[in-house]
N, C-alpha and C. Protein backbone atom coordinates (compact mmCIF):
# COMPACT_ATOMS: atom_id res chain seq x y z
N UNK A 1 -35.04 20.93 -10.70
CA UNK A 1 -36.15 21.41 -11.53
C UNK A 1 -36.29 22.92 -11.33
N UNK A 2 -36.56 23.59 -12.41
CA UNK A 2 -36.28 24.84 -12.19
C UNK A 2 -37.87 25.17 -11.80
N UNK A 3 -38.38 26.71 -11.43
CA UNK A 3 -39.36 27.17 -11.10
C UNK A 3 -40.43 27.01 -12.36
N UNK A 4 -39.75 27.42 -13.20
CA UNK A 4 -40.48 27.57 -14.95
C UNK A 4 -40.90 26.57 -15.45
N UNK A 5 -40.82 25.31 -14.65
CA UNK A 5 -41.19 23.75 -14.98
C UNK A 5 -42.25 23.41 -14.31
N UNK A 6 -42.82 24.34 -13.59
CA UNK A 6 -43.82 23.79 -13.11
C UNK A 6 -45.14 24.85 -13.10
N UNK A 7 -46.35 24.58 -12.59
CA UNK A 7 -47.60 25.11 -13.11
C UNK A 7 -48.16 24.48 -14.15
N UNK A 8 -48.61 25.39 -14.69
CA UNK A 8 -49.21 25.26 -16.38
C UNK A 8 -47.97 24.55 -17.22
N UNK A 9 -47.30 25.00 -17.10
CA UNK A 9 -45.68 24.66 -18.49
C UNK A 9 -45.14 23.51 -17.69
N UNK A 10 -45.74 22.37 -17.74
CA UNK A 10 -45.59 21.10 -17.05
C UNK A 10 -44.67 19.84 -18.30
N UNK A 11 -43.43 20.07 -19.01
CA UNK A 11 -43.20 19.48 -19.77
C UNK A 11 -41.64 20.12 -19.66
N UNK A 12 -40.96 19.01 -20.48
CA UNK A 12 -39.01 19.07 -20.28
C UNK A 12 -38.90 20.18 -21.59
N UNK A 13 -38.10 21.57 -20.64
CA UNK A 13 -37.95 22.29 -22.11
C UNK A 13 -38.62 23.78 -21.80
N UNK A 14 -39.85 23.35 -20.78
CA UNK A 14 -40.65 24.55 -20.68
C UNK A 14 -39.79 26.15 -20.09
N UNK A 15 -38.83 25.62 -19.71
CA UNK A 15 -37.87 26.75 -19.12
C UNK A 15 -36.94 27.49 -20.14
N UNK A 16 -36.36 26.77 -21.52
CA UNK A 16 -36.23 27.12 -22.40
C UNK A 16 -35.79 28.40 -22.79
N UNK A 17 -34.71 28.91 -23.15
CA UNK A 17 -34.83 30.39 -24.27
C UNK A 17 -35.37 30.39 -25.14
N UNK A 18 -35.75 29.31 -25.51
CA UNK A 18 -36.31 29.21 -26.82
C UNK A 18 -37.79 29.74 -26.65
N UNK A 19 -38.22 28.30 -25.72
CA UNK A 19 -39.83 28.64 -25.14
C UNK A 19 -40.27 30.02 -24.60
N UNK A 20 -39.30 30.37 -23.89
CA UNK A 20 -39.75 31.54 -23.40
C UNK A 20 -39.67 32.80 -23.92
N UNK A 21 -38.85 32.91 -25.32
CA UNK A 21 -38.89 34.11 -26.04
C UNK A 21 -40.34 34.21 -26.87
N UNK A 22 -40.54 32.49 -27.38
CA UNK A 22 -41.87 32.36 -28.46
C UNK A 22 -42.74 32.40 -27.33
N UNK A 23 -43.14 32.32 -26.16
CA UNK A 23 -44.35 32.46 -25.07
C UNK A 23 -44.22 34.02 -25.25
N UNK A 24 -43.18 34.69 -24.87
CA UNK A 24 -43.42 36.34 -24.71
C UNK A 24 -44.04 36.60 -26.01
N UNK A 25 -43.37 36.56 -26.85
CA UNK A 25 -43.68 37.22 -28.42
C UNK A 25 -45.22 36.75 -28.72
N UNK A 26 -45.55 35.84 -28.23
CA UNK A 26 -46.67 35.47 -28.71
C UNK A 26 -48.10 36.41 -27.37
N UNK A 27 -47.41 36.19 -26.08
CA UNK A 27 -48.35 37.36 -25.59
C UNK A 27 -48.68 38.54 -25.45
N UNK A 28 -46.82 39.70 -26.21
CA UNK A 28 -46.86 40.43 -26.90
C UNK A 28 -47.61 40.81 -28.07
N UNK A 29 -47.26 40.19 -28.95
CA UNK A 29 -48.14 40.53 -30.51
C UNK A 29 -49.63 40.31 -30.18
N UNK A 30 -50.05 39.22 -29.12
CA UNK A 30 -51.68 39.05 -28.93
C UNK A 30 -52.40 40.81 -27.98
N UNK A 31 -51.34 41.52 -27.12
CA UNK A 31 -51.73 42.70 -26.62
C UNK A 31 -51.63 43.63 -27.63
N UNK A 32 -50.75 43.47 -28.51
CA UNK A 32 -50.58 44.86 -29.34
C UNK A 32 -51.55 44.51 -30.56
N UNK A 33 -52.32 43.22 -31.08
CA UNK A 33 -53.22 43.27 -31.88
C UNK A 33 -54.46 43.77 -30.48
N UNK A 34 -54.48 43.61 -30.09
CA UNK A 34 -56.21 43.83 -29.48
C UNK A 34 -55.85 45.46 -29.38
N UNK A 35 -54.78 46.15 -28.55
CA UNK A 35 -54.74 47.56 -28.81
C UNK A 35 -54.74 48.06 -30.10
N UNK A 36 -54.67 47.39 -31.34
CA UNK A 36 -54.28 47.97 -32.58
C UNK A 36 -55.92 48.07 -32.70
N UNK A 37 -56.82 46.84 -32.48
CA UNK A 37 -58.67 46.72 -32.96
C UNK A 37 -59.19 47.63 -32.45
N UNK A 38 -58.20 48.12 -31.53
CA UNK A 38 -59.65 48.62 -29.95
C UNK A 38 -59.09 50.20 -30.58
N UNK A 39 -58.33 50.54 -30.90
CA UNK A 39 -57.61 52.15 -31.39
C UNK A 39 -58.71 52.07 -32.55
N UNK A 40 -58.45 51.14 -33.54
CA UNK A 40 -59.14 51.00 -35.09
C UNK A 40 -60.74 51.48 -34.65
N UNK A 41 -61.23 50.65 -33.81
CA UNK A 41 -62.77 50.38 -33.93
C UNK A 41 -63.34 51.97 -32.72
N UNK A 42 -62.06 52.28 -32.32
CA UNK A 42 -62.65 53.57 -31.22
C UNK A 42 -62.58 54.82 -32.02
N UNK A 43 -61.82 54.86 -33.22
CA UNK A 43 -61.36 56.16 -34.06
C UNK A 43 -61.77 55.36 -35.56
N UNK A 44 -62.52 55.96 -36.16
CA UNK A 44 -62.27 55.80 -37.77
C UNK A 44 -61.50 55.74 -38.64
N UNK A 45 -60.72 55.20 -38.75
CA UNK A 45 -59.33 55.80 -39.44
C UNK A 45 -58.99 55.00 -40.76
């Protein structure tokens, strides 16, 4: 069992390239929208 199988990501798969490119990308794009609101709502633009 690899390390990535366990914790939270408790399911066959969770170690994945697959999983783990769509986990990054998805906690990527969620940091770069909140920096995109927080730039928007701090400057008028």
């Amino acid at each position: 069992m690899s390390d990535l199988n366990r914790g939270i990501m408790k399911f066959k798969g969770a170690d994945s390239p697959l999983a783990v490119t769509l986990s990054g990308l998805l906690i990527l794009g969620s940091i770069a929208a909140l920096i995109w609101w927080a730039l928007g709502s701090a400057y008028a633009v």
